[in-house]
N, C-alpha and C. Protein backbone atom coordinates (compact mmCIF):
# COMPACT_ATOMS: atom_id res chain seq x y z
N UNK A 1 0.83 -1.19 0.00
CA UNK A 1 0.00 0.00 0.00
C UNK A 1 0.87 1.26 0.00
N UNK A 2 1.98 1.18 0.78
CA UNK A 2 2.85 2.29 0.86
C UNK A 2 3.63 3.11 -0.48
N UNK A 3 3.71 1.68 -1.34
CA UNK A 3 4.66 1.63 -2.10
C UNK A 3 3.59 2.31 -3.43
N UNK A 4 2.51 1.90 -3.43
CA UNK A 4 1.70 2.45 -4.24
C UNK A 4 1.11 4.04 -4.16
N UNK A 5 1.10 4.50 -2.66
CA UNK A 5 1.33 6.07 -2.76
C UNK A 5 2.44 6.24 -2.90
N UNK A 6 3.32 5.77 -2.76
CA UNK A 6 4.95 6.73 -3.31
C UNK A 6 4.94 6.86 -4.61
N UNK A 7 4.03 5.99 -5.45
CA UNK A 7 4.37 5.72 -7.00
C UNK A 7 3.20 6.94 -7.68
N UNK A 8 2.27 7.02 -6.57
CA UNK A 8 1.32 8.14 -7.19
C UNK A 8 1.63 9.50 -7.25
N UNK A 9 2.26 9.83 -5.37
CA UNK A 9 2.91 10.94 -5.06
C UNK A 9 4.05 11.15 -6.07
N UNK A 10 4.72 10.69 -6.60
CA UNK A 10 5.94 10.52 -7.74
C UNK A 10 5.70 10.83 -8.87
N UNK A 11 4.20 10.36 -9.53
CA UNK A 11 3.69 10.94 -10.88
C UNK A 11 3.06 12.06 -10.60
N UNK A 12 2.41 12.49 -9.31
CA UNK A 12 1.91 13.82 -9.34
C UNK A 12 3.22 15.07 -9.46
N UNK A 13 4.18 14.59 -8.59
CA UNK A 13 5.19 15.78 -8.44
C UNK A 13 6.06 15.61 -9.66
N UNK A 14 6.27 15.07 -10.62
CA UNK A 14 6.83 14.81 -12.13
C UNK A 14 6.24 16.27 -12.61
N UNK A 15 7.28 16.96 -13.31
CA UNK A 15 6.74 17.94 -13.89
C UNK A 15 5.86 17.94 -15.53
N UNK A 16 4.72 18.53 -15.71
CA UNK A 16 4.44 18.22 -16.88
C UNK A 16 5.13 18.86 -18.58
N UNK A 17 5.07 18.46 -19.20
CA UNK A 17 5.99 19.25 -20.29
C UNK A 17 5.82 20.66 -20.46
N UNK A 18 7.39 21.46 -20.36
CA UNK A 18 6.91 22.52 -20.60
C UNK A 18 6.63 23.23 -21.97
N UNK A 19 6.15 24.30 -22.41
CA UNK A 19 5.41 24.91 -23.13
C UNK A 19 5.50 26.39 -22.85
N UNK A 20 5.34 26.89 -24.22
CA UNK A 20 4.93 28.30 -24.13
C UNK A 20 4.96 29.00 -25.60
N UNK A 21 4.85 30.11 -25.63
CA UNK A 21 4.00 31.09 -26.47
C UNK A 21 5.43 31.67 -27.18
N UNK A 22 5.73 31.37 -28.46
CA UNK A 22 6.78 31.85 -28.97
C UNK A 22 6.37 32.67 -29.74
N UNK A 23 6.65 33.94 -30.23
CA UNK A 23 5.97 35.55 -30.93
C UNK A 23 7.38 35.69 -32.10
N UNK A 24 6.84 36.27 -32.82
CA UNK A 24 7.74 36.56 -34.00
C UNK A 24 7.91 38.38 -34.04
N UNK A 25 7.53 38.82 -32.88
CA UNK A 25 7.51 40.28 -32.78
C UNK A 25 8.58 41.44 -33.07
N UNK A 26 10.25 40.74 -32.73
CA UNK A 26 10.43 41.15 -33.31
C UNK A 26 11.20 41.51 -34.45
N UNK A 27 10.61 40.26 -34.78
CA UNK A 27 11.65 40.16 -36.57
C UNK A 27 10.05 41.06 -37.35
N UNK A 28 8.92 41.16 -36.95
CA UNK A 28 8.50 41.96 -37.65
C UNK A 28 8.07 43.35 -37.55
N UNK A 29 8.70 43.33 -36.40
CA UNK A 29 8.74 44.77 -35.96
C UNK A 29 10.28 45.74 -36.83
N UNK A 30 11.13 44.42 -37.19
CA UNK A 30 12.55 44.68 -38.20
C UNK A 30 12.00 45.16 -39.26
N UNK A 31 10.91 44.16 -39.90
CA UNK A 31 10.60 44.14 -41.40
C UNK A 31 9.61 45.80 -41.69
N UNK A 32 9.40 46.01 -40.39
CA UNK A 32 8.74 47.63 -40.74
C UNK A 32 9.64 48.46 -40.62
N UNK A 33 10.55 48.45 -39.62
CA UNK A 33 11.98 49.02 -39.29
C UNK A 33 10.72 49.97 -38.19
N UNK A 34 10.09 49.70 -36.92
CA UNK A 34 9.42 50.24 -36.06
C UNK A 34 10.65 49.73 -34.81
N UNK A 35 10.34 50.72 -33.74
CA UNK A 35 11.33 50.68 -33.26
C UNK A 35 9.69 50.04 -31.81
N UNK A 36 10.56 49.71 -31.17
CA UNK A 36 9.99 49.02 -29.74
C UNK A 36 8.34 49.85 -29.45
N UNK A 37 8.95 51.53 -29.59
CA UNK A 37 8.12 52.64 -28.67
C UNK A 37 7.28 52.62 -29.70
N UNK A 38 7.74 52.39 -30.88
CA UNK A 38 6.89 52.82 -32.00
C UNK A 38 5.99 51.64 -32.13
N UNK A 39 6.34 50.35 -31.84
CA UNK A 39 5.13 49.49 -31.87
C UNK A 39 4.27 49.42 -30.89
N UNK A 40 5.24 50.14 -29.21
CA UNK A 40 3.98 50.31 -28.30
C UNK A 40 2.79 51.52 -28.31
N UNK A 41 3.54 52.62 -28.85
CA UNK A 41 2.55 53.86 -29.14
C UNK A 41 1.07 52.91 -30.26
N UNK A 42 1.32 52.35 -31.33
CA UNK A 42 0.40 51.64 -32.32
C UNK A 42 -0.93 51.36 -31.69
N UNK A 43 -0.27 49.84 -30.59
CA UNK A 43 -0.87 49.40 -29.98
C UNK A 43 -1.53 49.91 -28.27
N UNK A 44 -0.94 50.61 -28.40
CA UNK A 44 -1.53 51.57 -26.66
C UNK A 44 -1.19 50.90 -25.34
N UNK A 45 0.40 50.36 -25.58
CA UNK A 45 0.90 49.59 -24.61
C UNK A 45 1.93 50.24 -24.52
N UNK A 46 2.88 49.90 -23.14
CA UNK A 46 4.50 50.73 -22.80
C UNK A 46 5.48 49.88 -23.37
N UNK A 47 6.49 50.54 -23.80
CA UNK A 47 7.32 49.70 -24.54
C UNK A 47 7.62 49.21 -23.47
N UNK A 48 7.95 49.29 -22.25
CA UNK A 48 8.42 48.09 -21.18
C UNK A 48 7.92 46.63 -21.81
N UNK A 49 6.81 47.13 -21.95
CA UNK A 49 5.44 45.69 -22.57
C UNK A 49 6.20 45.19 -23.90
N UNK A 50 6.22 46.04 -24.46
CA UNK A 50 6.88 45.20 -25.24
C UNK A 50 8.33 44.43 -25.03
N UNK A 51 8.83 45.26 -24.90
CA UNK A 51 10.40 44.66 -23.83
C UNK A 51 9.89 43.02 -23.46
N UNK A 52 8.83 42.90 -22.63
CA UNK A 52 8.80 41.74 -21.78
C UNK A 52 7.99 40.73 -22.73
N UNK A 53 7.25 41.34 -23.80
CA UNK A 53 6.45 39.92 -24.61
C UNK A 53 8.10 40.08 -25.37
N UNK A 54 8.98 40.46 -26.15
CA UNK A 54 9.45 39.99 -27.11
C UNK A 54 11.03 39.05 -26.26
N UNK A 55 11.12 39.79 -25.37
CA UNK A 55 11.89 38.40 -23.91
C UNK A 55 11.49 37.62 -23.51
N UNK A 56 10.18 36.71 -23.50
CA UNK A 56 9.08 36.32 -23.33
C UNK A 56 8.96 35.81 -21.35
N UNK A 57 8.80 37.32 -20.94
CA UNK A 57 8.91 37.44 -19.81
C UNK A 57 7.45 37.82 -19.30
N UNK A 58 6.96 38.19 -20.18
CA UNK A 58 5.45 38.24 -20.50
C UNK A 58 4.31 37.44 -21.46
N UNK A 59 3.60 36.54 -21.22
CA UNK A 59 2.73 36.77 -22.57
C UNK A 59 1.27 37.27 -22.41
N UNK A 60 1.32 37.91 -23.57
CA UNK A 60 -0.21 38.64 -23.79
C UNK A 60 -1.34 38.61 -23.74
N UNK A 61 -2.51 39.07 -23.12
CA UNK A 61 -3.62 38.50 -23.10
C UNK A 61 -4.00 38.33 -24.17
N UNK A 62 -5.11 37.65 -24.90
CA UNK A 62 -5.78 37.15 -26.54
C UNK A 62 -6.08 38.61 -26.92
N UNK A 63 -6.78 39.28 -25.94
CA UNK A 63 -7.02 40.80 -26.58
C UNK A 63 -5.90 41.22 -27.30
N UNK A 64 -4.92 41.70 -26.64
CA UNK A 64 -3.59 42.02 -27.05
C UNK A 64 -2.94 41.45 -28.30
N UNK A 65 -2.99 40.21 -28.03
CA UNK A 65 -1.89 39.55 -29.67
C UNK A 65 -3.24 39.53 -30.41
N UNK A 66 -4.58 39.85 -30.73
CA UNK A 66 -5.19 40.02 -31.76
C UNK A 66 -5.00 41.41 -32.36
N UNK A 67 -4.63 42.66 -31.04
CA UNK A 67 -4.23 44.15 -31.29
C UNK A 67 -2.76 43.76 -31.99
N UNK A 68 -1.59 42.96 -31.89
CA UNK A 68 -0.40 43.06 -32.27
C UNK A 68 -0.55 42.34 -33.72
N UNK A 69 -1.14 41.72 -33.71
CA UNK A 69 -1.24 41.09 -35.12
C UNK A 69 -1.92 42.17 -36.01
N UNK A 70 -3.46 42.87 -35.64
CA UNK A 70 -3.59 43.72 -36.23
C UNK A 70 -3.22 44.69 -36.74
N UNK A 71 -2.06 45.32 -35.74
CA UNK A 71 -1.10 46.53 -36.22
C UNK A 71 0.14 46.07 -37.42
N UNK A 72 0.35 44.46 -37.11
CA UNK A 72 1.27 44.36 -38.02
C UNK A 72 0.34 44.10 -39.17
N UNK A 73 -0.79 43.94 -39.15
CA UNK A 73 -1.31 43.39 -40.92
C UNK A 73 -1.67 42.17 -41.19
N UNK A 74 -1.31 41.09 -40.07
CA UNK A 74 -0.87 39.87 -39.94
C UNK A 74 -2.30 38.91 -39.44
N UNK A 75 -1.88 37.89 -39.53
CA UNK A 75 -2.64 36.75 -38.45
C UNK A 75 -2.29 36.51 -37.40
N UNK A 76 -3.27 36.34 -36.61
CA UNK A 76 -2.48 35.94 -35.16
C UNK A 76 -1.36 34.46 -34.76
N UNK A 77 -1.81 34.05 -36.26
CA UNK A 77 -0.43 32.78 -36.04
C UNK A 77 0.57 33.29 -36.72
N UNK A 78 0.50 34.60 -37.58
CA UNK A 78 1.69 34.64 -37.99
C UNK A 78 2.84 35.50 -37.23
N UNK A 79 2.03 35.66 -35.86
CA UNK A 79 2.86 36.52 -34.61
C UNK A 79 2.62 35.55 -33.88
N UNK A 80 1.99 34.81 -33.09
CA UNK A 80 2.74 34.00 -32.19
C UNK A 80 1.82 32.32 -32.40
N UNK A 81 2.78 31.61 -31.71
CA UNK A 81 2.91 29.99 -32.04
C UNK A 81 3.19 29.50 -30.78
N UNK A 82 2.03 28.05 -30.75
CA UNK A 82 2.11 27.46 -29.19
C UNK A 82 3.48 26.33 -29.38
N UNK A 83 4.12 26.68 -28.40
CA UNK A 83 5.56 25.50 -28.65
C UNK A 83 5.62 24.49 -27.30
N UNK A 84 5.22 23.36 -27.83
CA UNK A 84 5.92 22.19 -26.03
C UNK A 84 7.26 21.92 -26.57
N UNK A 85 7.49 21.54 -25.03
CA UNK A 85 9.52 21.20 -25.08
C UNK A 85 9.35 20.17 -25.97
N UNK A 86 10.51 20.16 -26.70
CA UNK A 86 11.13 18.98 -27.33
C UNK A 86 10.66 19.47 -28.91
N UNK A 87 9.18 20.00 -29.37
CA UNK A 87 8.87 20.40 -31.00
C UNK A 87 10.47 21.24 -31.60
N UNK A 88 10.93 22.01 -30.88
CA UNK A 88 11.98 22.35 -31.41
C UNK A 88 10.86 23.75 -31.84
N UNK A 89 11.90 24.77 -32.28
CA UNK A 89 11.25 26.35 -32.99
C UNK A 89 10.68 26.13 -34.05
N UNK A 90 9.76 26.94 -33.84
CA UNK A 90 8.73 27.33 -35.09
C UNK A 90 8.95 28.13 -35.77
């Protein structure tokens, strides 16, 4: 019995794969030649904000990357992409 909660407690505390939100922000923030402030003035965010989505120290609420995609012209997949460990970059 013991041995069978250690084996449960063991798969619960296993971490699950990680994941996250990779943005193409700013290689296309290059392709306009917009500078950080200039994509936060667009969108009505502080460039800090931007600072932290394109470090991905932040990610954006859905409101937001539908506003960042919009300012670039774009789709929202063609600014950001869901990545789990191991797919390798998108």
């Amino acid at each position: 019995m013991k041995a069978k909660i250690k084996e449960l407690l063991e798969e619960k505390i296993s971490e699950p794969p990680k994941a996250m939100v990779k943005n193409r922000i700013k290689v296309l923030r290059a392709e306009r030649d917009w500078t950080q402030a200039d994509l936060a003035d667009r969108v009505g965010i502080s460039r800090q904000a931007v600072i932290s989505i394109e470090k991905y120290k932040y990610t954006p609420s859905l409101e937001l990357a539908f506003n960042l995609a919009k300012v670039f012209g774009v789709e929202i997949t063609d600014v950001f992409n869901y990545v789990e460990e191991g797919e390798g970059d998108v």
